[in-house]
N, C-alpha and C. Protein backbone atom coordinates (compact mmCIF):
# COMPACT_ATOMS: atom_id res chain seq x y z
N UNK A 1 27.04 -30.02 16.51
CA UNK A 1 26.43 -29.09 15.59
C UNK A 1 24.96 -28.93 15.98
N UNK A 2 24.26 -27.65 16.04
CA UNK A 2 23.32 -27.46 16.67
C UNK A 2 22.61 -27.62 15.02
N UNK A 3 21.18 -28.07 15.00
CA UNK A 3 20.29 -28.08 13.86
C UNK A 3 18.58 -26.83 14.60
N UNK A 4 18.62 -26.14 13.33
CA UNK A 4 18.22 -24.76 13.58
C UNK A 4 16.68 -25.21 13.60
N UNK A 5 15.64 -25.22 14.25
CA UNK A 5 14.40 -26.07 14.26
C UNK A 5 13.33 -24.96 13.68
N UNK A 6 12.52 -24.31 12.74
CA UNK A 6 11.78 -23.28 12.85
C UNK A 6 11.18 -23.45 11.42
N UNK A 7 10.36 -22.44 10.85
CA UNK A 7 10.11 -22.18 9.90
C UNK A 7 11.10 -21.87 9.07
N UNK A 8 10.94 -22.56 7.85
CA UNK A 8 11.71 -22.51 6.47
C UNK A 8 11.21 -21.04 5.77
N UNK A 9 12.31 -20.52 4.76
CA UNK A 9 11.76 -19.42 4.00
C UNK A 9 10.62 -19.55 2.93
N UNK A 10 9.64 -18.66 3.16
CA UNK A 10 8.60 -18.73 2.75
C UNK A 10 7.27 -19.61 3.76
N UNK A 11 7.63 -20.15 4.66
CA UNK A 11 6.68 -20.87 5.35
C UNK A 11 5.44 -20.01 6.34
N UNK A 12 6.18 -18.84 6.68
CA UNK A 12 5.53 -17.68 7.21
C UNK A 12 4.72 -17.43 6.48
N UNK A 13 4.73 -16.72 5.13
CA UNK A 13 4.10 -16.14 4.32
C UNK A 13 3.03 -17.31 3.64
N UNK A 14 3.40 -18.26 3.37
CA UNK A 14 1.93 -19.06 3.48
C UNK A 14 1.34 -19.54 3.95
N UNK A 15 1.97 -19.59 5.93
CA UNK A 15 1.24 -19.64 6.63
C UNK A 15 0.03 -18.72 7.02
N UNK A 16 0.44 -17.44 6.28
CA UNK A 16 -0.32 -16.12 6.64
C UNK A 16 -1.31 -16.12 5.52
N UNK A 17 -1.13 -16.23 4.19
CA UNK A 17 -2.21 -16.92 3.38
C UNK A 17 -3.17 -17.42 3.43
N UNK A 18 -2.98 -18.50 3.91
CA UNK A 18 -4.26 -19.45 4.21
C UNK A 18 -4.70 -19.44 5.41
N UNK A 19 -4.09 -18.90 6.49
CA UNK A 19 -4.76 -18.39 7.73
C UNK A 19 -5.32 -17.10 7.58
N UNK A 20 -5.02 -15.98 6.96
CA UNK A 20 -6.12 -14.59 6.50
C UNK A 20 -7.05 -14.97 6.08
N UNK A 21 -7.26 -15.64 5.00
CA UNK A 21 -8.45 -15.66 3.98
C UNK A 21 -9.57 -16.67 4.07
N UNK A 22 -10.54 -15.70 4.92
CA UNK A 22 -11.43 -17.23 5.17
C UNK A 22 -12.01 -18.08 4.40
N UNK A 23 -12.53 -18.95 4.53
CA UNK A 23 -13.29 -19.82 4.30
C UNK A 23 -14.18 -20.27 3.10
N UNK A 24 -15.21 -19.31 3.88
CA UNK A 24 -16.34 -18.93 3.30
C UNK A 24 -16.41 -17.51 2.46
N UNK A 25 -17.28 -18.36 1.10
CA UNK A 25 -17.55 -17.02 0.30
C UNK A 25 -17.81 -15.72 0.67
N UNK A 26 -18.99 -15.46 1.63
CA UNK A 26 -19.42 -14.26 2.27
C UNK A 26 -18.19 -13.85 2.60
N UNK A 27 -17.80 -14.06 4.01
CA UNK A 27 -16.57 -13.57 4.64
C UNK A 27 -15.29 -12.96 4.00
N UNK A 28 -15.26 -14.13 2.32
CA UNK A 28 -13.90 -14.25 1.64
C UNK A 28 -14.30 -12.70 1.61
N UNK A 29 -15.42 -12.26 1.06
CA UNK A 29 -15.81 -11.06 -0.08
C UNK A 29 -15.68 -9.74 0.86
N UNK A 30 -16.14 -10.13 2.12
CA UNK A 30 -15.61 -8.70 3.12
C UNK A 30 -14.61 -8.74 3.45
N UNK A 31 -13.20 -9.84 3.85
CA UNK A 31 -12.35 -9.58 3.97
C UNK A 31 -11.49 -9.03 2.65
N UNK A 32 -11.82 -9.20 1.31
CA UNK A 32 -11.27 -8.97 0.34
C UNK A 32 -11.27 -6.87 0.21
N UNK A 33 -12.83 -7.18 0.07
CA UNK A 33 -13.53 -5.75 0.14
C UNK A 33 -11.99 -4.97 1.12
N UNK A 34 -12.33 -5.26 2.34
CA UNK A 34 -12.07 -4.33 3.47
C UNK A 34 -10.54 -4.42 2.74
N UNK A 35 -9.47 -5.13 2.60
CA UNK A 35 -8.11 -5.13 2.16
C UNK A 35 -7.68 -4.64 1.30
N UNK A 36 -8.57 -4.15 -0.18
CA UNK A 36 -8.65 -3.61 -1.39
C UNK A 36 -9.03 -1.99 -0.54
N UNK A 37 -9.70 -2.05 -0.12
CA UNK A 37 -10.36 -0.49 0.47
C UNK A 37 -9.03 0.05 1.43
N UNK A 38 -8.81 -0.19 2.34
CA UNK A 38 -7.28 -0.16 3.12
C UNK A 38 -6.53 -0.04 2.58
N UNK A 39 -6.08 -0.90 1.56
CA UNK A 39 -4.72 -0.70 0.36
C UNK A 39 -5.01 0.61 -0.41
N UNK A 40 -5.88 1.18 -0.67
CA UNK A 40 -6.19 2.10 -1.50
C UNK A 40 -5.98 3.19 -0.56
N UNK A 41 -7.02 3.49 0.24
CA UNK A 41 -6.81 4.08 1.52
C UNK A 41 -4.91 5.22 1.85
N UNK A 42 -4.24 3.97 2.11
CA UNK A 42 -3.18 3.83 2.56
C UNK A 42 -2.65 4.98 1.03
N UNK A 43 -2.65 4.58 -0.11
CA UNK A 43 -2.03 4.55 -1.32
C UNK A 43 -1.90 5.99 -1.36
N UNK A 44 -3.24 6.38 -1.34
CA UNK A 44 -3.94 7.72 -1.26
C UNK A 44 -3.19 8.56 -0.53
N UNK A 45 -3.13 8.05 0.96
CA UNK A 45 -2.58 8.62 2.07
C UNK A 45 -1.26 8.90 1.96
N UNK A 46 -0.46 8.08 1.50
CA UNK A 46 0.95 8.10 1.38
C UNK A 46 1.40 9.05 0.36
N UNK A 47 0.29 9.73 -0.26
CA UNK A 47 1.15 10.02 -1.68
C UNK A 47 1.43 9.43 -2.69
N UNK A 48 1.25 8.15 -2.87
CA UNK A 48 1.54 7.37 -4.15
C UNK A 48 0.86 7.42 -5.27
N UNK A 49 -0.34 8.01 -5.26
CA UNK A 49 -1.61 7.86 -5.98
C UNK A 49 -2.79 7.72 -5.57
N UNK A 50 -3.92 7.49 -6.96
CA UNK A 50 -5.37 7.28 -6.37
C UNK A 50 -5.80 6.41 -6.68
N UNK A 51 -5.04 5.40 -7.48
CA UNK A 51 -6.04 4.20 -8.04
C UNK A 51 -4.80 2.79 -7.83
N UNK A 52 -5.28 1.63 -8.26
CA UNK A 52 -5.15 0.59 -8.34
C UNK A 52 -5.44 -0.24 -9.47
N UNK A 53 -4.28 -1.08 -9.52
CA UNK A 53 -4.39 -2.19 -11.14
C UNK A 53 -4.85 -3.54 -10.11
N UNK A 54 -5.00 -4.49 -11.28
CA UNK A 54 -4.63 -5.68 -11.09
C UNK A 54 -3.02 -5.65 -10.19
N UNK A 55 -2.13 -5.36 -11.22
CA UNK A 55 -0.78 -5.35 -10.61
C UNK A 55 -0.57 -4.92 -9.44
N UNK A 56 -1.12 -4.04 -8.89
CA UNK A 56 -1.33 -3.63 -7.69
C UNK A 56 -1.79 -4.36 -6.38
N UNK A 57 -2.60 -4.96 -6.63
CA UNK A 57 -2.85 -5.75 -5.86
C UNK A 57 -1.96 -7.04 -5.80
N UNK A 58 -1.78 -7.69 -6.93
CA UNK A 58 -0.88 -8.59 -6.90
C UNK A 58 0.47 -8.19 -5.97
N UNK A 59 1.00 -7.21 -6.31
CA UNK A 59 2.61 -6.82 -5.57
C UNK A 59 2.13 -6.70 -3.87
N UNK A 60 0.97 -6.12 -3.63
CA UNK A 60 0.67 -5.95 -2.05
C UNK A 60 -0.05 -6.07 -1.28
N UNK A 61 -1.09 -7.57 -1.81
CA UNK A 61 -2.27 -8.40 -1.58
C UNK A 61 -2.07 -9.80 -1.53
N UNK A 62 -1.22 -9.99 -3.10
CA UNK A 62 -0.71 -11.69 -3.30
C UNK A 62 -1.98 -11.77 -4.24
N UNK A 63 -3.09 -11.11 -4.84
CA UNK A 63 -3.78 -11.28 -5.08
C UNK A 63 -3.85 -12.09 -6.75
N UNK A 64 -4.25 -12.76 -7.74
CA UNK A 64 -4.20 -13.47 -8.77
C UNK A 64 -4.87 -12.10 -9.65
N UNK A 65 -4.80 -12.22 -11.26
CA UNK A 65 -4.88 -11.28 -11.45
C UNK A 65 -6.65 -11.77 -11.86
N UNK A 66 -7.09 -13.07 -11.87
CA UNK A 66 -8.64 -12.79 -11.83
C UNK A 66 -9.32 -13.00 -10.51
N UNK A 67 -8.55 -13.27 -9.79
CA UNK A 67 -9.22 -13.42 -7.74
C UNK A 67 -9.70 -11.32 -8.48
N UNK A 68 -8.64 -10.72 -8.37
CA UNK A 68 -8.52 -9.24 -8.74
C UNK A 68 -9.37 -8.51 -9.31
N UNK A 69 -9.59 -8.85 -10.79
CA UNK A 69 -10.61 -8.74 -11.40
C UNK A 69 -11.92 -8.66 -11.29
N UNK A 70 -12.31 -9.96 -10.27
CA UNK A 70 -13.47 -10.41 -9.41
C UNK A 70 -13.60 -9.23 -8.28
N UNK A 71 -12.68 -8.93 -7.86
CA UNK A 71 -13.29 -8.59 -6.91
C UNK A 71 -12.93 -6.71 -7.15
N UNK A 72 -12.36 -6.39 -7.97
CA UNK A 72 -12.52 -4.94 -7.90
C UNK A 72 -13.95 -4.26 -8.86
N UNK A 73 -14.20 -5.91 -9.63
CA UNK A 73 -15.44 -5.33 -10.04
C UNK A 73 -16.86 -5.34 -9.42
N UNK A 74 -16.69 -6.53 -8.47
CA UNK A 74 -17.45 -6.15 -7.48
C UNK A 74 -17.64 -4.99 -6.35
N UNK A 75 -16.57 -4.41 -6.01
CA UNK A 75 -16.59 -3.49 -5.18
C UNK A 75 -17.03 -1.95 -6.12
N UNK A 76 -16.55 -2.16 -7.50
CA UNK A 76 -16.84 -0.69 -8.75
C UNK A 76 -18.75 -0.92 -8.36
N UNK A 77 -19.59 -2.62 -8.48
CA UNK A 77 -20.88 -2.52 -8.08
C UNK A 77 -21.52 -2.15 -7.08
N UNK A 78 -20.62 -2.50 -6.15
CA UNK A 78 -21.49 -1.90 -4.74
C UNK A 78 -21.21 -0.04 -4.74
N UNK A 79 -20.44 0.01 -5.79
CA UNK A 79 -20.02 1.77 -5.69
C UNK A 79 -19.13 2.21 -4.56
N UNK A 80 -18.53 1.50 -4.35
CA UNK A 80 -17.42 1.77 -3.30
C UNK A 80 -16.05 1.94 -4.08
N UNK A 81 -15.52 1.77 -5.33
CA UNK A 81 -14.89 2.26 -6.40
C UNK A 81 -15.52 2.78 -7.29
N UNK A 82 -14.75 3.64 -8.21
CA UNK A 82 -14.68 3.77 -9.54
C UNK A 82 -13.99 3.84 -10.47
N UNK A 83 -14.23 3.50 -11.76
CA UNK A 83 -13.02 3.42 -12.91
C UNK A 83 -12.28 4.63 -13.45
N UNK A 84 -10.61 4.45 -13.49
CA UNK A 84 -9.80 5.57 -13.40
C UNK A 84 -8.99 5.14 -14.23
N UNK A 85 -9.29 5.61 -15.64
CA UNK A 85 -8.86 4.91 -16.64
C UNK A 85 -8.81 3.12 -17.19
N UNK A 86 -8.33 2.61 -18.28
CA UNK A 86 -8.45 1.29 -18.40
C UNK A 86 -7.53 0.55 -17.37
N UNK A 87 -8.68 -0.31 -16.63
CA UNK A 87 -7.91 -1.68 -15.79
C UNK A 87 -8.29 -0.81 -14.99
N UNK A 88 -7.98 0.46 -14.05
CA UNK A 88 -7.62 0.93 -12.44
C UNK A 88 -8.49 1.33 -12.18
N UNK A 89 -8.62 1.55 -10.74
CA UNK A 89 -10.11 1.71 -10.15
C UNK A 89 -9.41 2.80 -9.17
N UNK A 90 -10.06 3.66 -8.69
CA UNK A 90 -10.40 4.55 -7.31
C UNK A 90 -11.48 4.36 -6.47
N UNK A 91 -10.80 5.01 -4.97
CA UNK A 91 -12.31 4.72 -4.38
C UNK A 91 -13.07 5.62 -4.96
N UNK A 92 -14.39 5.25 -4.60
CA UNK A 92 -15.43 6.66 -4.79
C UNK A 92 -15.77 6.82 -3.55
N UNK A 93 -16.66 8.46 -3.52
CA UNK A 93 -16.97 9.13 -2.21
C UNK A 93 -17.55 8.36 -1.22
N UNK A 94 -18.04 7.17 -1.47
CA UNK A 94 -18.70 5.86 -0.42
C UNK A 94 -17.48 5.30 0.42
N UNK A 95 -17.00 5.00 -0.92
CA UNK A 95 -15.70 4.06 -1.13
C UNK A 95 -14.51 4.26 0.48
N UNK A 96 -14.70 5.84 -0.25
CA UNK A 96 -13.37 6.66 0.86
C UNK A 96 -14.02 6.49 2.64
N UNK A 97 -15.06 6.90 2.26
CA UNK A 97 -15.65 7.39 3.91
C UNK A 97 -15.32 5.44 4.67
N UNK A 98 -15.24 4.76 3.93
CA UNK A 98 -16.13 3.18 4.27
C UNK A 98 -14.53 2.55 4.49
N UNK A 99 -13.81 3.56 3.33
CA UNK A 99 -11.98 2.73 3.71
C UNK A 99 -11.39 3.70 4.95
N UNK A 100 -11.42 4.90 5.16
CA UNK A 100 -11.56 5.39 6.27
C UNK A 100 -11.85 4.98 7.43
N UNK A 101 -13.15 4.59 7.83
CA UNK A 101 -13.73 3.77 8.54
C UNK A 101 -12.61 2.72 9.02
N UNK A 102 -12.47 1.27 8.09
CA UNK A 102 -12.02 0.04 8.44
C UNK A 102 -10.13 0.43 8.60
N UNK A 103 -10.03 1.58 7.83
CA UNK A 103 -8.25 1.77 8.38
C UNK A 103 -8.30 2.30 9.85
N UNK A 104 -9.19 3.00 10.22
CA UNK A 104 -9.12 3.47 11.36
C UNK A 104 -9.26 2.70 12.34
N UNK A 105 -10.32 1.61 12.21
CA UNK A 105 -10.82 0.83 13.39
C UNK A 105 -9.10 -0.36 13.00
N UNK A 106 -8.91 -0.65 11.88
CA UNK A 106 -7.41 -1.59 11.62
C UNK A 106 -6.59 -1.44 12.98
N UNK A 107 -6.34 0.46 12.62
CA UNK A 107 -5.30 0.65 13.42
C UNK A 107 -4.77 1.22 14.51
N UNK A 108 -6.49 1.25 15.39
CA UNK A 108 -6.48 2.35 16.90
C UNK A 108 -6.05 1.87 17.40
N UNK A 109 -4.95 0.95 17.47
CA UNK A 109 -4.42 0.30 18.51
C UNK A 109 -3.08 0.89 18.36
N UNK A 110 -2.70 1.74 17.04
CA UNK A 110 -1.56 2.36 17.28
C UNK A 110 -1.52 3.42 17.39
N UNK A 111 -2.57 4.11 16.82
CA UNK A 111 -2.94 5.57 17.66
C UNK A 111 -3.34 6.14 18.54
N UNK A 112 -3.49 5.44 19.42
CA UNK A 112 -3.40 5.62 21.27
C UNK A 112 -2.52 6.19 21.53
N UNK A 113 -2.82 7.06 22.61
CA UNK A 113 -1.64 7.81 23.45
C UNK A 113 -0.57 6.87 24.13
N UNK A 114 0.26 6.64 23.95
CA UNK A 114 1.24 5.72 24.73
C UNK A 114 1.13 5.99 26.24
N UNK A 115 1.80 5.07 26.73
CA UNK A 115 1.52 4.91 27.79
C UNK A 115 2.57 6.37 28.60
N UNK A 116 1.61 6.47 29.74
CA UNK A 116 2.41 8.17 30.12
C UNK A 116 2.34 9.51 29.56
N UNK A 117 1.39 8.83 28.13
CA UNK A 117 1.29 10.46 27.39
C UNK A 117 -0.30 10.75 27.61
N UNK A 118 -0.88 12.05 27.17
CA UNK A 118 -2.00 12.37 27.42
C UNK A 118 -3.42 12.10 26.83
N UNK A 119 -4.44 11.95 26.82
CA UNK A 119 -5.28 11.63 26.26
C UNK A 119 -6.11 12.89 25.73
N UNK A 120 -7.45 12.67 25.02
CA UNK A 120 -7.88 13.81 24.00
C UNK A 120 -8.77 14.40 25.26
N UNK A 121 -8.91 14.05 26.88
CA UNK A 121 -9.74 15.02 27.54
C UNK A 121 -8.89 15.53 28.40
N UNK A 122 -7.22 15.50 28.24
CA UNK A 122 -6.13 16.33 28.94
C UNK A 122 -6.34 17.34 29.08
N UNK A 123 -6.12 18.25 30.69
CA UNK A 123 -6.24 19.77 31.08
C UNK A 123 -5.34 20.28 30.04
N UNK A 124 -4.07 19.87 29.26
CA UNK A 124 -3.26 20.16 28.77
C UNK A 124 -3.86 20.63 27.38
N UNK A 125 -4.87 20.42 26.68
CA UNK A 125 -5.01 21.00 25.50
C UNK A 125 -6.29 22.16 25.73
N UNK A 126 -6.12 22.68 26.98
CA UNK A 126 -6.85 23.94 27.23
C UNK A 126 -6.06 25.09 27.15
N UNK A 127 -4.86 25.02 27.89
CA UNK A 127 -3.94 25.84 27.66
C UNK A 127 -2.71 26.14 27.41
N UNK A 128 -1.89 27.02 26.93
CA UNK A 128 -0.71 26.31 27.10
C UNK A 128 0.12 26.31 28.38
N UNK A 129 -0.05 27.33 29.50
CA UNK A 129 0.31 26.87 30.71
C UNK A 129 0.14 25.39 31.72
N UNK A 130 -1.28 24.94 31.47
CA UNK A 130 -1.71 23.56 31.33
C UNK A 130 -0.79 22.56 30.45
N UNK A 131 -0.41 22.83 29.16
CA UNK A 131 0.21 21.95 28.67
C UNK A 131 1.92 21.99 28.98
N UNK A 132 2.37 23.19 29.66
CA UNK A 132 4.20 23.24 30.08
C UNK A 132 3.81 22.52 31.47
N UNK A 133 2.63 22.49 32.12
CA UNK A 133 2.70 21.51 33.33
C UNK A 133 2.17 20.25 32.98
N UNK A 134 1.48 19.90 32.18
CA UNK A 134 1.80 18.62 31.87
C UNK A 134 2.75 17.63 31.13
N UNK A 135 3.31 18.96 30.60
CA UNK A 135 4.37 17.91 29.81
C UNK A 135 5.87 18.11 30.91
N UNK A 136 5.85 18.85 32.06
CA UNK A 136 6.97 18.81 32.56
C UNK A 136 6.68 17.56 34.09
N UNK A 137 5.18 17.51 33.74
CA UNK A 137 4.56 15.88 34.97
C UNK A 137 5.20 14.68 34.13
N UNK A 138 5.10 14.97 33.09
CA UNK A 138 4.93 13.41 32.54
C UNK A 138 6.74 13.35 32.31
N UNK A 139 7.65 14.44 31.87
CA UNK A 139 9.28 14.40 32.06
C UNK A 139 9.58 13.69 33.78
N UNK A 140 9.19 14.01 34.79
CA UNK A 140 9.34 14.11 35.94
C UNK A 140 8.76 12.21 35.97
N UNK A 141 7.60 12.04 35.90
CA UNK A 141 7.39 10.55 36.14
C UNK A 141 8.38 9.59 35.51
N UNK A 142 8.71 9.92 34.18
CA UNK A 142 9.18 9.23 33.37
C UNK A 142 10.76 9.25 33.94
N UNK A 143 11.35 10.04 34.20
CA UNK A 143 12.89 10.07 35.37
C UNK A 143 13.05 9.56 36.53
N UNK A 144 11.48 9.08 37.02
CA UNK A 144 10.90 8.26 37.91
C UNK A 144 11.47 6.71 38.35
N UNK A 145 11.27 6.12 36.69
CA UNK A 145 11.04 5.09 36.46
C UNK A 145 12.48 4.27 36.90
C-alpha cells in the first residue's frame, strides 16, 4: 500500500496565510491597502459592483471582520475610499487611479503578448495589409514548430 506523502486539506491555504502577510506593521498596512484596492478594482471590473463590506472581504481576503474594519477605515483616511452607504466603502477617484496602478503592475505578466504573437511596436498595427502578413508569419512559424 503506497502512503500518499503531501500536504493535508487546508495546509496550503494556511500556508499561504502566514506566508502573504508580513510581518511588520508598515508593510502589513501596504500589503493590506494594495489587496483591498485590487479586490475592489477587480469587483468593479467584473461587473459585480462598486463597493465592499466587511463580508466582503472576509469571503475573498480571509480577512476578520475587525482586521476589516481597521483597515477600510484607514484607507476611507488616506482618501483612497469612500463611504457607500452603511458598513461599504468604494474606491474614490485617488482610490481608482492607485488600484489601477497596483492591478496592473499585479498582472503584466499576463498581459504580455505570448510568445510568437506581436508586440505594441508591430508593423502590423499600421495597416491592415501589414497585419494579413503578419498574422499569416506568425500561422507559418507556428506549423514550423
Amino acid at each position: 500500500m503506497f502512503e500518499v506523502i503531501g500536504p493535508r486539506v487546508g495546509d496550503w491555504e494556511r500556508g499561504m496565510s502566514l506566508l502573504g502577510e508580513p510581518k511588520s506593521e508598515g508593510l502589513r498596512q501596504i500589503y493590506w491597502r494594495d489587496e483591498i484596492l485590487q479586490l475592489l478594482f477587480w469587483i468593479q471590473g467584473e461587473g459585480f459592483g462598486r463597493s465592499v463590506d466587511v463580508e466582503t472581504l472576509e469571503r475573498f481576503l480571509g480577512l476578520d471582520v475587525v482586521a476589516s474594519v481597521v483597515h477600510l477605515e484607514r484607507l476611507e483616511g488616506e482618501g483612497l475610499l469612500e463611504r457607500y452607504g452603511p458598513g461599504a466603502y468604494e474606491l474614490s477617484a485617488r482610490g481608482s487611479g492607485e488600484a489601477g496602478r497596483i492591478f496592473s503592475a499585479e498582472f503584466a505578466h499576463l498581459t504580455q503578448p505570448a510568445h510568437g504573437a506581436c508586440g505594441t511596436d508591430c508593423w502590423c498595427r499600421s495597416s491592415s495589409a501589414e497585419a494579413t502578413a503578419c498574422e499569416e508569419d506568425r500561422r507559418t512559424w507556428a506549423l514550423s514548430w
